[in-house]
C-alpha atoms as a PDB file:
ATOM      1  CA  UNK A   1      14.442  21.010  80.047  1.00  0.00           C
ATOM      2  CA  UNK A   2      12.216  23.660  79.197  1.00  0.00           C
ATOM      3  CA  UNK A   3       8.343  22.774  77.177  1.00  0.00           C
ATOM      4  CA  UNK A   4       9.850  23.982  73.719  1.00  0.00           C
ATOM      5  CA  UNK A   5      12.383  21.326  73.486  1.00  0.00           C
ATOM      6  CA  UNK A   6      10.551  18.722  74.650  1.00  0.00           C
ATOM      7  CA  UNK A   7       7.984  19.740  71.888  1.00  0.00           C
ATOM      8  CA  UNK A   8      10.573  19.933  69.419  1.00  0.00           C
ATOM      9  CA  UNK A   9      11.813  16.428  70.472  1.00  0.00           C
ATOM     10  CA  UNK A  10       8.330  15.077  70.764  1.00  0.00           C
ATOM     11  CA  UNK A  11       7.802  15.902  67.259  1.00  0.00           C
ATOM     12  CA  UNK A  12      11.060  14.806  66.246  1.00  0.00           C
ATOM     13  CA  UNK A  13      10.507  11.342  67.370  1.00  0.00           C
ATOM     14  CA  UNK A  14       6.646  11.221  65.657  1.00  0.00           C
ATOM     15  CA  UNK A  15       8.626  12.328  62.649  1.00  0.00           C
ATOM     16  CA  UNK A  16      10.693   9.512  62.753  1.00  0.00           C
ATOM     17  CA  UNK A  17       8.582   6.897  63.180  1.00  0.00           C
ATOM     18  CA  UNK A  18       6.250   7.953  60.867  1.00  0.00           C
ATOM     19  CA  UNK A  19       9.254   7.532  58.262  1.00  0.00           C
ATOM     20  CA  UNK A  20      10.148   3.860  59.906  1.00  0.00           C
ATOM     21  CA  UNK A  21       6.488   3.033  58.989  1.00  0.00           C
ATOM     22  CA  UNK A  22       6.330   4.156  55.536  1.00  0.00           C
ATOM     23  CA  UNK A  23       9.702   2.454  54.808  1.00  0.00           C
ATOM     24  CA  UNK A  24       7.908  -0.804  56.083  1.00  0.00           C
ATOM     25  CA  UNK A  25       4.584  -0.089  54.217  1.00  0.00           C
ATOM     26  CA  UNK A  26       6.573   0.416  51.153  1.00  0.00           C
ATOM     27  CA  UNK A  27       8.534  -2.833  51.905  1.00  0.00           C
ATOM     28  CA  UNK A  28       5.772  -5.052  52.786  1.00  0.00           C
ATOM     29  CA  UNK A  29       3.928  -3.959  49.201  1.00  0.00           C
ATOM     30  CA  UNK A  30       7.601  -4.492  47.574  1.00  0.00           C
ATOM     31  CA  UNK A  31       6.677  -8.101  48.662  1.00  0.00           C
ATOM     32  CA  UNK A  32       3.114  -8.436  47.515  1.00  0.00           C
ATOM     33  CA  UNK A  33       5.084  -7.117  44.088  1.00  0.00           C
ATOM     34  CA  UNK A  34       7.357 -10.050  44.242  1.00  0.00           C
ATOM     35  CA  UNK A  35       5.127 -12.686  44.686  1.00  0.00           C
ATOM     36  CA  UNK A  36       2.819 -11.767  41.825  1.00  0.00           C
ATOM     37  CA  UNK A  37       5.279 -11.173  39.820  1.00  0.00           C
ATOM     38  CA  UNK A  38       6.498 -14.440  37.817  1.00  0.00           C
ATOM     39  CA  UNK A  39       8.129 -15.431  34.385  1.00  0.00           C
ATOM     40  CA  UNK A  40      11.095 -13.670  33.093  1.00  0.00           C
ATOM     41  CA  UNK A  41       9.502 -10.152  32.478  1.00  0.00           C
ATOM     42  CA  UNK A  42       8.729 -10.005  36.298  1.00  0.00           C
ATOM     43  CA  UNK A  43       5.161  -7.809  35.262  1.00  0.00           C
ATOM     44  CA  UNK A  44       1.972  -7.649  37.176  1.00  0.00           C
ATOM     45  CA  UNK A  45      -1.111  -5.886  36.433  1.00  0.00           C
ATOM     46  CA  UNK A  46      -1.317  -2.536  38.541  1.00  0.00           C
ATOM     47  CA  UNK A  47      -5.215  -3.750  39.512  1.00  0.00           C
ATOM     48  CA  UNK A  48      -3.706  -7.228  41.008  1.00  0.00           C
ATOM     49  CA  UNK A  49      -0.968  -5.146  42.952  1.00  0.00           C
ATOM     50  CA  UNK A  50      -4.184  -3.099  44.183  1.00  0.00           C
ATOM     51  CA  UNK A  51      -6.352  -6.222  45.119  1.00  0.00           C
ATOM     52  CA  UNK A  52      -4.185  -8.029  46.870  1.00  0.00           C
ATOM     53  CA  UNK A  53      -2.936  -5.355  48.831  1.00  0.00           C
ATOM     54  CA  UNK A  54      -6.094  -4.202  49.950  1.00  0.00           C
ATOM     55  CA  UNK A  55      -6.585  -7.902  51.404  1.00  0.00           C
ATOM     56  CA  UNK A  56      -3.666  -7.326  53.493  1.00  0.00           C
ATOM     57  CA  UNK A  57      -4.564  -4.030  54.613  1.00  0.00           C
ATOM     58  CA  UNK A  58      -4.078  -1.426  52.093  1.00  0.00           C
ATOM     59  CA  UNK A  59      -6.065   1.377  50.964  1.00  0.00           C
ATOM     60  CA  UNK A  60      -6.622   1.648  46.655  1.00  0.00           C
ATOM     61  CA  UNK A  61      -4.987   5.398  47.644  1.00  0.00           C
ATOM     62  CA  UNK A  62      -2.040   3.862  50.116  1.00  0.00           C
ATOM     63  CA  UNK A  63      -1.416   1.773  47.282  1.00  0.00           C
ATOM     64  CA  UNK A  64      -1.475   4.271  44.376  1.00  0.00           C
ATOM     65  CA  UNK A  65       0.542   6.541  47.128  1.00  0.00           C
ATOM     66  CA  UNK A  66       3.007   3.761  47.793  1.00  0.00           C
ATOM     67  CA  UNK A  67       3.677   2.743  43.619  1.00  0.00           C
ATOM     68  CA  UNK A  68       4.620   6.427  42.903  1.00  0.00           C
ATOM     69  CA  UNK A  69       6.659   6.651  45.341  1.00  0.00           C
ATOM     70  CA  UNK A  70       8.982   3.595  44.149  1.00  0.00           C
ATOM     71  CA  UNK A  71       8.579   4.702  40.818  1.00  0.00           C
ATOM     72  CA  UNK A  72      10.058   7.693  41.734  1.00  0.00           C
ATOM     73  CA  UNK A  73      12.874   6.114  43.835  1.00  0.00           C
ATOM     74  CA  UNK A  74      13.327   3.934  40.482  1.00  0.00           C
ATOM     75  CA  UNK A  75      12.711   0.778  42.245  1.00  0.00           C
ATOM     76  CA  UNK A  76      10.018  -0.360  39.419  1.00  0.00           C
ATOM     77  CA  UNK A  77       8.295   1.341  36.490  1.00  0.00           C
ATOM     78  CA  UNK A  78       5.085   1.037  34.609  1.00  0.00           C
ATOM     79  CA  UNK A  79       6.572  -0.489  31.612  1.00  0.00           C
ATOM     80  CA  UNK A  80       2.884   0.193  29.918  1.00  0.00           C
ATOM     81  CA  UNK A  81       0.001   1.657  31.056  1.00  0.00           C
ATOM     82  CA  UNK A  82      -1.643  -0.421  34.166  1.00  0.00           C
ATOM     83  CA  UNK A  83       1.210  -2.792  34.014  1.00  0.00           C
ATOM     84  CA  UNK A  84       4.071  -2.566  36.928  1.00  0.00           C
ATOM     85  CA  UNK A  85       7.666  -4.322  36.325  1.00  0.00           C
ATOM     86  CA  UNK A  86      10.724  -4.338  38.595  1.00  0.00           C
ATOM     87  CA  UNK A  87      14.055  -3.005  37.754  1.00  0.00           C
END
């Protein structure tokens, strides 16, 4: 096996576990989300979703990073602004 594809594979395998992580970053914040939400509007204040993840480990940017990203993927929406509901 020549350098090139190991390199290739090398990278190929960072790749993917890069993706495994984010999928569990965005999963473990997915449950943060569901245990501060409550009622029967299931909607939490953006700022609590930011606090309490930073006391498990989050950055305020992870965080922010992480919410667009499962707005985008439709998973919740800001139903106004600073507030965060599931769908």
């Amino acid at each position: 096996m020549d350098v090139d594809k190991l390199m290739a594979y090398q990278n190929m395998v960072q790749k993917s576990l890069r993706n495994e992580e984010q999928i569990d970053r965005k999963i473990e914040l997915m449950t943060i989300i569901n245990h501060l939400t409550f009622g029967p509007k299931n909607i939490v204040q953006k700022e609590q979703i930011i606090l309490e993840a930073m006391s498990h480990g989050f950055s305020e940017k992870e965080v922010d990073h992480i919410l667009q990203a499962l707005i985008k993927e439709n998973i919740i929406y800001e139903s106004s602004p600073g507030f965060i509901k599931k769908r």
